[in-house]
C-alpha atoms as a PDB file:
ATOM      1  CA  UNK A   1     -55.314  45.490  97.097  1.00  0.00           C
ATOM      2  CA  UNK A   2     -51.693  44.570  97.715  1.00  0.00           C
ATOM      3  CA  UNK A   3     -51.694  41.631  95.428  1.00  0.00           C
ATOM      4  CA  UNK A   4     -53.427  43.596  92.471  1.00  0.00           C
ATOM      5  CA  UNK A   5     -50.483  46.419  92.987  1.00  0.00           C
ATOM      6  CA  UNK A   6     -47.907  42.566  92.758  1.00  0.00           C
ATOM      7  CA  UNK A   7     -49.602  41.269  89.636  1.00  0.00           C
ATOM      8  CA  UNK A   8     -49.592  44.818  88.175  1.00  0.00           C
ATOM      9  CA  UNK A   9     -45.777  45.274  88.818  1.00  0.00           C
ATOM     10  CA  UNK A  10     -45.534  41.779  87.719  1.00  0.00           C
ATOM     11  CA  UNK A  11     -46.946  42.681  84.145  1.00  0.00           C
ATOM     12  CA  UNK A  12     -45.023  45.708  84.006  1.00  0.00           C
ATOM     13  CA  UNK A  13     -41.539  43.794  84.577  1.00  0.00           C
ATOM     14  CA  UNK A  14     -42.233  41.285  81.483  1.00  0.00           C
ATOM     15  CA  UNK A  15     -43.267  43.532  79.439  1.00  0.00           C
ATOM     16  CA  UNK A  16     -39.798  45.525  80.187  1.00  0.00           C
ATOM     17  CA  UNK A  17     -38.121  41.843  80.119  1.00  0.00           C
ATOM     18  CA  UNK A  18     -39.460  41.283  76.588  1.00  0.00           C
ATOM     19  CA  UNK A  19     -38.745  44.957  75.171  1.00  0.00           C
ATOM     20  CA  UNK A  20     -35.224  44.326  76.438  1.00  0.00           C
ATOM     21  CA  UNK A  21     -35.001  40.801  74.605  1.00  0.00           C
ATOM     22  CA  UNK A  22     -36.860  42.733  71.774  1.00  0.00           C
ATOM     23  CA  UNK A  23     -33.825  45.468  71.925  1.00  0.00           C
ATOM     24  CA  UNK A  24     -31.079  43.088  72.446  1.00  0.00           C
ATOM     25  CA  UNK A  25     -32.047  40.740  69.487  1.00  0.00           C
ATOM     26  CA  UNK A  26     -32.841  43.056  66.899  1.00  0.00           C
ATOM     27  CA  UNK A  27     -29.448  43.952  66.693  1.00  0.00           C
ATOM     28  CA  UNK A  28     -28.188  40.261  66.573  1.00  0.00           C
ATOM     29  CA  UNK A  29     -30.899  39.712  63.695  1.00  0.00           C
ATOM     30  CA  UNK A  30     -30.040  42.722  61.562  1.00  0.00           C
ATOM     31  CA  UNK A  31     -25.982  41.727  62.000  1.00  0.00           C
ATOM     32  CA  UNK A  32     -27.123  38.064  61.438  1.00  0.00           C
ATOM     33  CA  UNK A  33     -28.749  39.191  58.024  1.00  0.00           C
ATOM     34  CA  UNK A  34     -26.109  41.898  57.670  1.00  0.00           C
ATOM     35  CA  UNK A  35     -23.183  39.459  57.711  1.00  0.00           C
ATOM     36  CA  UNK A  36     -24.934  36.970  55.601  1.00  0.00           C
ATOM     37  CA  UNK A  37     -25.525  39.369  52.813  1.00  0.00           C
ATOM     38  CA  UNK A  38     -22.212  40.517  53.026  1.00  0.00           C
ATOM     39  CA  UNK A  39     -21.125  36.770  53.131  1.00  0.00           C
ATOM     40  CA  UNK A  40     -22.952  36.193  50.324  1.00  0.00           C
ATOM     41  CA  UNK A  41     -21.657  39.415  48.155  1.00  0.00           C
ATOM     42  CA  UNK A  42     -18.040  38.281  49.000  1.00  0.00           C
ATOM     43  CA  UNK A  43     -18.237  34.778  47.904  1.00  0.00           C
ATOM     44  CA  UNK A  44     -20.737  35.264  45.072  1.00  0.00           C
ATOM     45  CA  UNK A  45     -17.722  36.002  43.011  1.00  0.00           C
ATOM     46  CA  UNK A  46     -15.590  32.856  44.293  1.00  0.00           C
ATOM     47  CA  UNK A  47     -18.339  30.976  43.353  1.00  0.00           C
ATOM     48  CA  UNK A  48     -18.888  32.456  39.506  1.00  0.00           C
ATOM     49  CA  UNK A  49     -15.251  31.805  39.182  1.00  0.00           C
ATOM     50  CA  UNK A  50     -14.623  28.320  40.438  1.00  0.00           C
ATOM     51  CA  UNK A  51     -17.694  27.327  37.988  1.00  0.00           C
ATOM     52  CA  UNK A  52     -16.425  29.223  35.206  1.00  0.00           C
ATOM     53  CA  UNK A  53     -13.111  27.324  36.250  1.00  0.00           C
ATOM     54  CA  UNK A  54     -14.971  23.926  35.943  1.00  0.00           C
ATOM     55  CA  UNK A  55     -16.571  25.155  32.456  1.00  0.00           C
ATOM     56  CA  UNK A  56     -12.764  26.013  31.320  1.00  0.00           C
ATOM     57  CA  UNK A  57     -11.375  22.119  32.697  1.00  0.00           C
ATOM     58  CA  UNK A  58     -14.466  20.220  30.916  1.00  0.00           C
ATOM     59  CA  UNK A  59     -13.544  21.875  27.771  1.00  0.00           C
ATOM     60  CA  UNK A  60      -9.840  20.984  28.154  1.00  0.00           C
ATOM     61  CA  UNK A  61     -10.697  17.581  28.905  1.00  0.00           C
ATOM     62  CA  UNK A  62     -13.113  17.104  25.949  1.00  0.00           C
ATOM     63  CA  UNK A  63     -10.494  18.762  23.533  1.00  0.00           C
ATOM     64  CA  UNK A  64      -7.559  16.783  25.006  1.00  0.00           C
ATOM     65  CA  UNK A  65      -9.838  13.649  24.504  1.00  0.00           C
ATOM     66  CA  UNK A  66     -10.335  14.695  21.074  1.00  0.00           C
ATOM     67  CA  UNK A  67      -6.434  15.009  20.708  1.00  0.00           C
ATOM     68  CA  UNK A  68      -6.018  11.421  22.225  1.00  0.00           C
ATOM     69  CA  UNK A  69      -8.504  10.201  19.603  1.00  0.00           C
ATOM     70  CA  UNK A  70      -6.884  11.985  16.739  1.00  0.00           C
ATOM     71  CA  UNK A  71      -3.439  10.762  17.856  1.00  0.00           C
ATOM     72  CA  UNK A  72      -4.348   7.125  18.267  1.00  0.00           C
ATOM     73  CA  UNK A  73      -6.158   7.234  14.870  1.00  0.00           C
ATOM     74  CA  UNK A  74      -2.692   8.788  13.340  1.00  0.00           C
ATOM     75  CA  UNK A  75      -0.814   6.005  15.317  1.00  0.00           C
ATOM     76  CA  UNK A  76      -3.126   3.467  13.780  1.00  0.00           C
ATOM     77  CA  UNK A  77      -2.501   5.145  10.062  1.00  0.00           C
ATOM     78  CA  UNK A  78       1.081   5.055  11.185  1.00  0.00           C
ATOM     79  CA  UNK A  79       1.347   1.877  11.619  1.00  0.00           C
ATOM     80  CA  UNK A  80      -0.450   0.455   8.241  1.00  0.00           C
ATOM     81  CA  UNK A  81       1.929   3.032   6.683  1.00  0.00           C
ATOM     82  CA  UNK A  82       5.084   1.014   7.770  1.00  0.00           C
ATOM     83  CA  UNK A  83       3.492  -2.298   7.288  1.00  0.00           C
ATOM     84  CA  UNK A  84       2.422  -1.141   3.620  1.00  0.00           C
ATOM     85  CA  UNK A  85       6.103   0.575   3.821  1.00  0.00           C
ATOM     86  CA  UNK A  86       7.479  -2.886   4.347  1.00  0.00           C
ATOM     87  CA  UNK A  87       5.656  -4.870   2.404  1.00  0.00           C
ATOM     88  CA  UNK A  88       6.997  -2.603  -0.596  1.00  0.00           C
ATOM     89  CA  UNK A  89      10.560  -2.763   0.788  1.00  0.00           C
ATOM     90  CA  UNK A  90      10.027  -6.643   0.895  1.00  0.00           C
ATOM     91  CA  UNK A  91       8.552  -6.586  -2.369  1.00  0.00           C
ATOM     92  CA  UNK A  92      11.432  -4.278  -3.708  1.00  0.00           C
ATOM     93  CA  UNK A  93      14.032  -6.377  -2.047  1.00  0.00           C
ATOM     94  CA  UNK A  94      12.333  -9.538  -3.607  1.00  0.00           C
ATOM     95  CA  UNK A  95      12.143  -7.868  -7.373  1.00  0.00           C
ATOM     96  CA  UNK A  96      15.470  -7.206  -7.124  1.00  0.00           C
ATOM     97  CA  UNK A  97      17.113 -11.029  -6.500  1.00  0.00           C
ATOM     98  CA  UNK A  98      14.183 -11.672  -8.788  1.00  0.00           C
ATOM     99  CA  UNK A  99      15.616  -9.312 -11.604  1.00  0.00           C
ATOM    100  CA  UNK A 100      19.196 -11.028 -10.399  1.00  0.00           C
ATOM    101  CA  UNK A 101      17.940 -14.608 -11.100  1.00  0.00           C
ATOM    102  CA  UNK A 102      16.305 -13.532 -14.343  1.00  0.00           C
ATOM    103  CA  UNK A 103      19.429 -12.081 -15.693  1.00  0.00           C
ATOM    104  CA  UNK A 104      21.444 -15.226 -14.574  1.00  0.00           C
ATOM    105  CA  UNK A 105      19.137 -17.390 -16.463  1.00  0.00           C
ATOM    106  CA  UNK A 106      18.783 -15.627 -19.549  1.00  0.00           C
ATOM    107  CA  UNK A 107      22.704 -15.467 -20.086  1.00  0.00           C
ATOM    108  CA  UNK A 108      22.640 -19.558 -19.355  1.00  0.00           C
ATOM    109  CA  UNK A 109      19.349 -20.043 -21.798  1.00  0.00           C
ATOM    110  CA  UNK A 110      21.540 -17.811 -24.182  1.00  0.00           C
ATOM    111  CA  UNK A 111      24.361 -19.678 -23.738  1.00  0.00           C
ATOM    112  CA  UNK A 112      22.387 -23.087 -24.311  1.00  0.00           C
ATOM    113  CA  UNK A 113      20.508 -21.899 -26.961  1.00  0.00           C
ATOM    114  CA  UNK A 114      23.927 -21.024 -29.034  1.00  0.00           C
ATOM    115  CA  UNK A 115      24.748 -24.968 -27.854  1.00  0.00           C
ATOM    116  CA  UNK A 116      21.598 -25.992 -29.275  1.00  0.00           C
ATOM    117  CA  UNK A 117      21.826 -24.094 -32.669  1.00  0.00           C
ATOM    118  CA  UNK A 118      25.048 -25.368 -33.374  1.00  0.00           C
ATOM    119  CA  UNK A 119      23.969 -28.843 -32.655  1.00  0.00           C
ATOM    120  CA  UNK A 120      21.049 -28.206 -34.695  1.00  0.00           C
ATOM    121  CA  UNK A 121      22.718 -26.947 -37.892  1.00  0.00           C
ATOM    122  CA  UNK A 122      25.291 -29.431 -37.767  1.00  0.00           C
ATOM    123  CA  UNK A 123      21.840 -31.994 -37.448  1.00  0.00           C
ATOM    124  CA  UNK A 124      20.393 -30.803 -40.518  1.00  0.00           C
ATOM    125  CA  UNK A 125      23.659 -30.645 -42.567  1.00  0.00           C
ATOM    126  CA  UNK A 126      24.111 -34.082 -42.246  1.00  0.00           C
ATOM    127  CA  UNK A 127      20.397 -34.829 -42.452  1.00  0.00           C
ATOM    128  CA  UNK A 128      20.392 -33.435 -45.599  1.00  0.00           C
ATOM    129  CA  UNK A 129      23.104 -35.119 -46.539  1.00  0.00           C
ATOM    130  CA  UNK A 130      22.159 -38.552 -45.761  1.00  0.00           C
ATOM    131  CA  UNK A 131      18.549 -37.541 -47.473  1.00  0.00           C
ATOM    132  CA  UNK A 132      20.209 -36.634 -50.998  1.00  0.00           C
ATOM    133  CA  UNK A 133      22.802 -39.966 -50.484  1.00  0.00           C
ATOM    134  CA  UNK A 134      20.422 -42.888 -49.061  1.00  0.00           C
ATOM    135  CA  UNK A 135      18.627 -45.192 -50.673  1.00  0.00           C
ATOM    136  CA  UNK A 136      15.664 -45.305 -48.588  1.00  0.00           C
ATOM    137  CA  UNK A 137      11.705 -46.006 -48.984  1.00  0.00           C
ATOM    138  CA  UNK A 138       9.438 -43.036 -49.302  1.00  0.00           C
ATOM    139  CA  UNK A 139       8.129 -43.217 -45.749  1.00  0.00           C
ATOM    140  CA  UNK A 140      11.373 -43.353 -44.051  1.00  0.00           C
ATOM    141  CA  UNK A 141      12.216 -40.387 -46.602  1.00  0.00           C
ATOM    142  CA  UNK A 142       8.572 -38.443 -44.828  1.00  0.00           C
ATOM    143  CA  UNK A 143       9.802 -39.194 -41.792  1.00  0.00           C
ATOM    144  CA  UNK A 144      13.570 -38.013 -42.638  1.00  0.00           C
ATOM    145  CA  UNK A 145      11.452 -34.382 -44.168  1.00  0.00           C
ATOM    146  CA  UNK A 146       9.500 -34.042 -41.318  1.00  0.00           C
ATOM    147  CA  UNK A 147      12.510 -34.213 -38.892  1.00  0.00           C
ATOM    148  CA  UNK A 148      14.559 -31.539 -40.964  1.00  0.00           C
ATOM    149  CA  UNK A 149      11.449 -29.679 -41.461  1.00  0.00           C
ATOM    150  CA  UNK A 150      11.564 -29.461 -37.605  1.00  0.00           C
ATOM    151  CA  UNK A 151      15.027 -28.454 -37.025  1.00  0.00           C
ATOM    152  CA  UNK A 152      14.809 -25.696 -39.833  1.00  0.00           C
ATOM    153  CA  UNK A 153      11.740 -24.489 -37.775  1.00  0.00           C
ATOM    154  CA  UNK A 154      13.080 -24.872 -34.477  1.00  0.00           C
ATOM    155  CA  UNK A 155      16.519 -23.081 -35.206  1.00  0.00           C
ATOM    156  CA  UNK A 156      14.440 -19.769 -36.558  1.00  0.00           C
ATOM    157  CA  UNK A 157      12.372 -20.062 -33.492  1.00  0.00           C
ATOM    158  CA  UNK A 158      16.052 -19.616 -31.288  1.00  0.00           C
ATOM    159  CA  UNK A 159      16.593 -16.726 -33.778  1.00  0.00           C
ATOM    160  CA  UNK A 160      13.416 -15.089 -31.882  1.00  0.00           C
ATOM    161  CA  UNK A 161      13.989 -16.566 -29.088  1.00  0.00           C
ATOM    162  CA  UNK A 162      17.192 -15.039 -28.326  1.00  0.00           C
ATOM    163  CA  UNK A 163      15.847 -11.544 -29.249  1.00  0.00           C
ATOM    164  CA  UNK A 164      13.314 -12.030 -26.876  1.00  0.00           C
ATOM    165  CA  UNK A 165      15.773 -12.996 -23.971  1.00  0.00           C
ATOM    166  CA  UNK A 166      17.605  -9.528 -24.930  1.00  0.00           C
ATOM    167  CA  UNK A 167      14.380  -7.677 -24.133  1.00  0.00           C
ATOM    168  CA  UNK A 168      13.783  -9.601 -20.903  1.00  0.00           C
ATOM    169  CA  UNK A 169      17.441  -8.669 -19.533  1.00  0.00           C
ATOM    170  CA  UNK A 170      16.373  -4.245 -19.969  1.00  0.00           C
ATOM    171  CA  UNK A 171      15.268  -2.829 -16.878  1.00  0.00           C
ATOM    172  CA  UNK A 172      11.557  -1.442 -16.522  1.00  0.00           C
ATOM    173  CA  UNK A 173      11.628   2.108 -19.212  1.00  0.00           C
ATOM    174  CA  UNK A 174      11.491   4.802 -16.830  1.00  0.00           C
ATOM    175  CA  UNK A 175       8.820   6.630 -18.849  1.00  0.00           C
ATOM    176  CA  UNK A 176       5.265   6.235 -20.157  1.00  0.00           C
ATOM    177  CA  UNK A 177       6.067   6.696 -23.585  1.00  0.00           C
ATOM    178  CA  UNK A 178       9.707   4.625 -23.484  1.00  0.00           C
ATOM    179  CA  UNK A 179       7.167   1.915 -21.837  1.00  0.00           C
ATOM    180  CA  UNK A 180       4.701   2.047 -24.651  1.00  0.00           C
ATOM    181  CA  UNK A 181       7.446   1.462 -27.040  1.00  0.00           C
ATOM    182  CA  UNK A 182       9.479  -1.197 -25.293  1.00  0.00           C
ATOM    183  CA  UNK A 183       6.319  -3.038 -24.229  1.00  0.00           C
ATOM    184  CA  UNK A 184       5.083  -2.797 -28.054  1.00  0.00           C
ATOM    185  CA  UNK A 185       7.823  -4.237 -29.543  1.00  0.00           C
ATOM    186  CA  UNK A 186       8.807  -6.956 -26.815  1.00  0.00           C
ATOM    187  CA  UNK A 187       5.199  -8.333 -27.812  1.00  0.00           C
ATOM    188  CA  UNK A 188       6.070  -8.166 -31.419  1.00  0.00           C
ATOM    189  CA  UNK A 189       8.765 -10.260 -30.467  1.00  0.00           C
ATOM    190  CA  UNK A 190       6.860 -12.664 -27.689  1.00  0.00           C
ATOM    191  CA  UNK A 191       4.504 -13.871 -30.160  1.00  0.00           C
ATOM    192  CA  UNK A 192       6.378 -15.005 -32.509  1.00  0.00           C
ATOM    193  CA  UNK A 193       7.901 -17.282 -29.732  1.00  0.00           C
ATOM    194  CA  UNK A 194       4.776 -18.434 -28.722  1.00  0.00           C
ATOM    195  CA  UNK A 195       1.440 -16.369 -29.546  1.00  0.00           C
ATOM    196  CA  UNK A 196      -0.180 -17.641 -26.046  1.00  0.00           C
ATOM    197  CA  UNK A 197       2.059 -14.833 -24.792  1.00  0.00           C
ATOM    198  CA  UNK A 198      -0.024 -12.222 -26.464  1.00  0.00           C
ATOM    199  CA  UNK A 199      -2.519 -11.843 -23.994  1.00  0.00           C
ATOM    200  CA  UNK A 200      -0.075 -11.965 -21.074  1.00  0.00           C
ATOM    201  CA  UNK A 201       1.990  -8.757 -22.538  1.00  0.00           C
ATOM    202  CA  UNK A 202      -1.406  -7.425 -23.078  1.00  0.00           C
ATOM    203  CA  UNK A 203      -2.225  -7.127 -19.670  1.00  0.00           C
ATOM    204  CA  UNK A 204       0.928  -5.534 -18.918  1.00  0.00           C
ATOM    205  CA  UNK A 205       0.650  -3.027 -21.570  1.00  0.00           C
ATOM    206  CA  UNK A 206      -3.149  -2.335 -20.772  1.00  0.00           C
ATOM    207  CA  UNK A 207      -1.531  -1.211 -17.089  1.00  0.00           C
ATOM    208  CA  UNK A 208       1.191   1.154 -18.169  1.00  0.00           C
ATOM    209  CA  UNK A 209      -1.143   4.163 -18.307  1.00  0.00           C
ATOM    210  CA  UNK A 210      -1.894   3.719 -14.605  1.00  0.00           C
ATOM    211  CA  UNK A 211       1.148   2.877 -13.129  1.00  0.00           C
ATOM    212  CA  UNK A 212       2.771   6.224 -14.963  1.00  0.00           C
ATOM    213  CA  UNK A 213      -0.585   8.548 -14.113  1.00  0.00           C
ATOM    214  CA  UNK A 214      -0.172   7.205 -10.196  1.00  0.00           C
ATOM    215  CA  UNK A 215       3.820   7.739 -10.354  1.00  0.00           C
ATOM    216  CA  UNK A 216       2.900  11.724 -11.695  1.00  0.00           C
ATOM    217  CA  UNK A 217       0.923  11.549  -7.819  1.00  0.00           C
ATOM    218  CA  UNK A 218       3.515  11.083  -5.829  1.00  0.00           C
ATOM    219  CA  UNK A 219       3.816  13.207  -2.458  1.00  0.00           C
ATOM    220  CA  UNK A 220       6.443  15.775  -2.387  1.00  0.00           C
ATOM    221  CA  UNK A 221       9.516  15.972  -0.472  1.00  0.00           C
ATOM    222  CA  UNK A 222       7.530  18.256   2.169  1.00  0.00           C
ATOM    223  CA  UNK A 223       4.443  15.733   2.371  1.00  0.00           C
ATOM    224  CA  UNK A 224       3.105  14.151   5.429  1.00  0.00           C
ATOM    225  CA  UNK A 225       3.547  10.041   6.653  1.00  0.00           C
ATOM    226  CA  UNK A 226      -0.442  10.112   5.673  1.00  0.00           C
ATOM    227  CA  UNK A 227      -0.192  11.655   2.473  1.00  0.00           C
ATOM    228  CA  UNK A 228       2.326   8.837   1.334  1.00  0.00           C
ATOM    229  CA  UNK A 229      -0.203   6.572   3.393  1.00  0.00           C
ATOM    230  CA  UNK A 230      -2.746   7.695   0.782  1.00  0.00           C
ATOM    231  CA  UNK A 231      -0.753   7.493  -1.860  1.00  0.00           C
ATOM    232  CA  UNK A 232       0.318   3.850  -1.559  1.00  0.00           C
ATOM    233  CA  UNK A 233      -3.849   2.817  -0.560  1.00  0.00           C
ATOM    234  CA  UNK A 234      -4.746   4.111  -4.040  1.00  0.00           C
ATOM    235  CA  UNK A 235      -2.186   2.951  -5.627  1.00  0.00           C
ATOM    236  CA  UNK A 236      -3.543  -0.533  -4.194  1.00  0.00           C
ATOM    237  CA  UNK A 237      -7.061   0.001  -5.293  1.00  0.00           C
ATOM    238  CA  UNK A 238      -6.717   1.248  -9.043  1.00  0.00           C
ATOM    239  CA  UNK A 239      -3.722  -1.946  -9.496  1.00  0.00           C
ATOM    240  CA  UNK A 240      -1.362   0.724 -10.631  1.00  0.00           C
ATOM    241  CA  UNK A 241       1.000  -0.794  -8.310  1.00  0.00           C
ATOM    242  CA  UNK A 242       0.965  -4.170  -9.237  1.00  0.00           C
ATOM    243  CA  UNK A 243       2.661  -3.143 -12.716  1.00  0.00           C
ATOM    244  CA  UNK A 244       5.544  -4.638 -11.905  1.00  0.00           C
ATOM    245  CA  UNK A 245       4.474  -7.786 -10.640  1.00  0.00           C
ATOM    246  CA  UNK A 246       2.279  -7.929 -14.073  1.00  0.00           C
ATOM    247  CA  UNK A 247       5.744  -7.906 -16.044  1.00  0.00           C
ATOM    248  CA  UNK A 248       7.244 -10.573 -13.294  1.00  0.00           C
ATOM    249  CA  UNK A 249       4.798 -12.667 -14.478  1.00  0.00           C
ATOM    250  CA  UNK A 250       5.186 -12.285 -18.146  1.00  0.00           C
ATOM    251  CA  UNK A 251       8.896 -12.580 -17.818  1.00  0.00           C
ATOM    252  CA  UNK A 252       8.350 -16.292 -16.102  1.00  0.00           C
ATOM    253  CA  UNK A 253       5.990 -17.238 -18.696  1.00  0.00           C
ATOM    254  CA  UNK A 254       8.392 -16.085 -21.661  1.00  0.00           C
ATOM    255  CA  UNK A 255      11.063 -17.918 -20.522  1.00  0.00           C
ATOM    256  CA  UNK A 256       8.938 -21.378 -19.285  1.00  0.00           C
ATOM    257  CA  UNK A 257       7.895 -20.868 -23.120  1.00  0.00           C
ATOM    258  CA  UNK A 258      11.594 -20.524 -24.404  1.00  0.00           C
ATOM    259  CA  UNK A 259      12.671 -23.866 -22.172  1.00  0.00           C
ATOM    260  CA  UNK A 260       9.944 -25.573 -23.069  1.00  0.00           C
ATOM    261  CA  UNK A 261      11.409 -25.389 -26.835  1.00  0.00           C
ATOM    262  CA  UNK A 262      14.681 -25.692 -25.998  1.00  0.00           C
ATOM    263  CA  UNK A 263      13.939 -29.539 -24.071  1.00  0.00           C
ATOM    264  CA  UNK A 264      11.721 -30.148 -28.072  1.00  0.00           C
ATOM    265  CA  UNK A 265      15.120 -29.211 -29.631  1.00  0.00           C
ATOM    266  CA  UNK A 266      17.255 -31.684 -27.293  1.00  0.00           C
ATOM    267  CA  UNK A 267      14.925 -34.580 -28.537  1.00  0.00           C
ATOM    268  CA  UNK A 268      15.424 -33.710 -32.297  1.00  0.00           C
ATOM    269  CA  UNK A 269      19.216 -33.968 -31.475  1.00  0.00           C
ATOM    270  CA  UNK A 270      19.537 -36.698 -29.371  1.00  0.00           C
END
């Protein structure tokens, strides 16, 4: 009997033990939960912010990469600017000692071709003379012909010749149409010199259209280093801008042609 009333009290106490544990932890739980929801509804926002802050520094980073591409591609357009920018300076520079040595030797061809023309007239004077005096045989009277014959030719060539040399000393016509016209009638003039030359001022004439139509497209005063860039690449692909080295080369071959018959005219005289 008494140990059935112990067991029973026994019961009775843990089941009061666990309603108590039941009592105290609900609580906990629910302010466990509680606190976590409210932990959660507090930092939610943080969180929405700091990855809508991440979102904001990727696309600052993948437009300031852009940036660094564009920039490095302007540095590298840059720099073939100012070497193409140099090369023309160089090439400027060079067309100008070029023009300086032209002039130089056309007033000393001038001056020897006067030389020569005097030497020559005096030549055929007296070759005339001797041919209307001597008594020679008919072949050394060809041969006396032919020799005159020569210097008569040779002293209307340095007639031509000389105009040419006045043409060569003009600087480039700063117009399309003044270009037609000088070009025109320099080649009247070359040919007569020495027709081989025709085709040469050809060339340069066949360019003047270009090199005027890619001087009209020239960036403003306001454009940018690239549209100059531009400007000089196509001026490099249609030739335009080799115009002037087109008429460098004529002007060599005019004068090599003009030498060449002033060294014939020394071996007539001499």
């Amino acid at each position: 009997m008494s140990s059935a009333k112990s067991s029973r009290k026994t019961k009775k106490r843990s089941k009061s033990n666990e309603l108590l544990k039941n009592k105290i932890l609900a609580p906990i739980i629910i302010a466990f939960l509680f606190g976590g929801i409210l932990g959660y509804v507090a930092t939610q926002p943080q969180v929405n912010t700091l990855q809508t802050n991440e979102d904001v520094l990727e696309s600052q980073i993948l437009f300031l990469e852009e940036r660094i591409n564009e920039l490095k591609i302007k540095e590298s357009e840059l720099s073939q600017s100012q070497t193409t920018v140099n090369n023309l300076q160089s090439q400027i520079t060079s067309n100008e000692l070029e023009n300086e040595v032209l002039s130089k030797k056309v007033s000393s061809l001038n001056a020897e071709i006067t030389i020569l023309e005097t030497t020559l007239q005096d030549n055929k004077v007296q070759l005339s003379t001797a041919i209307q005096e001597a008594e020679i045989s008919e072949d050394e009277l060809s041969k006396m012909n032919t020799r005159l014959d020569s210097i008569t030719k040779t002293i209307e060539k340095f007639e031509n010749d000389k105009l040419l040399l006045v043409e060569l000393r003009k600087e480039i016509p700063a117009s399309r149409f003044e270009a037609h016209s000088h070009w025109e009638r320099v080649k009247d003039i070359a040919v007569v010199s020495d027709p081989t030359l025709g085709p040469k001022i050809d060339k340069v004439i066949s360019m003047i259209d270009a090199y005027y139509d890619w001087l009209d497209q020239q960036p403003g005063a306001n454009s940018t280093d690239t549209d100059f860039f531009n400007w000089i690449v196509e001026g490099n692909i249609s030739g335009a801008i080799n115009y002037t080295s087109e008429i460098g080369k004529f002007q060599n071959d005019a004068l090599l042609a003009v030498i060449i018959r002033m060294d014939a005219a020394v071996s007539l005289v001499s």
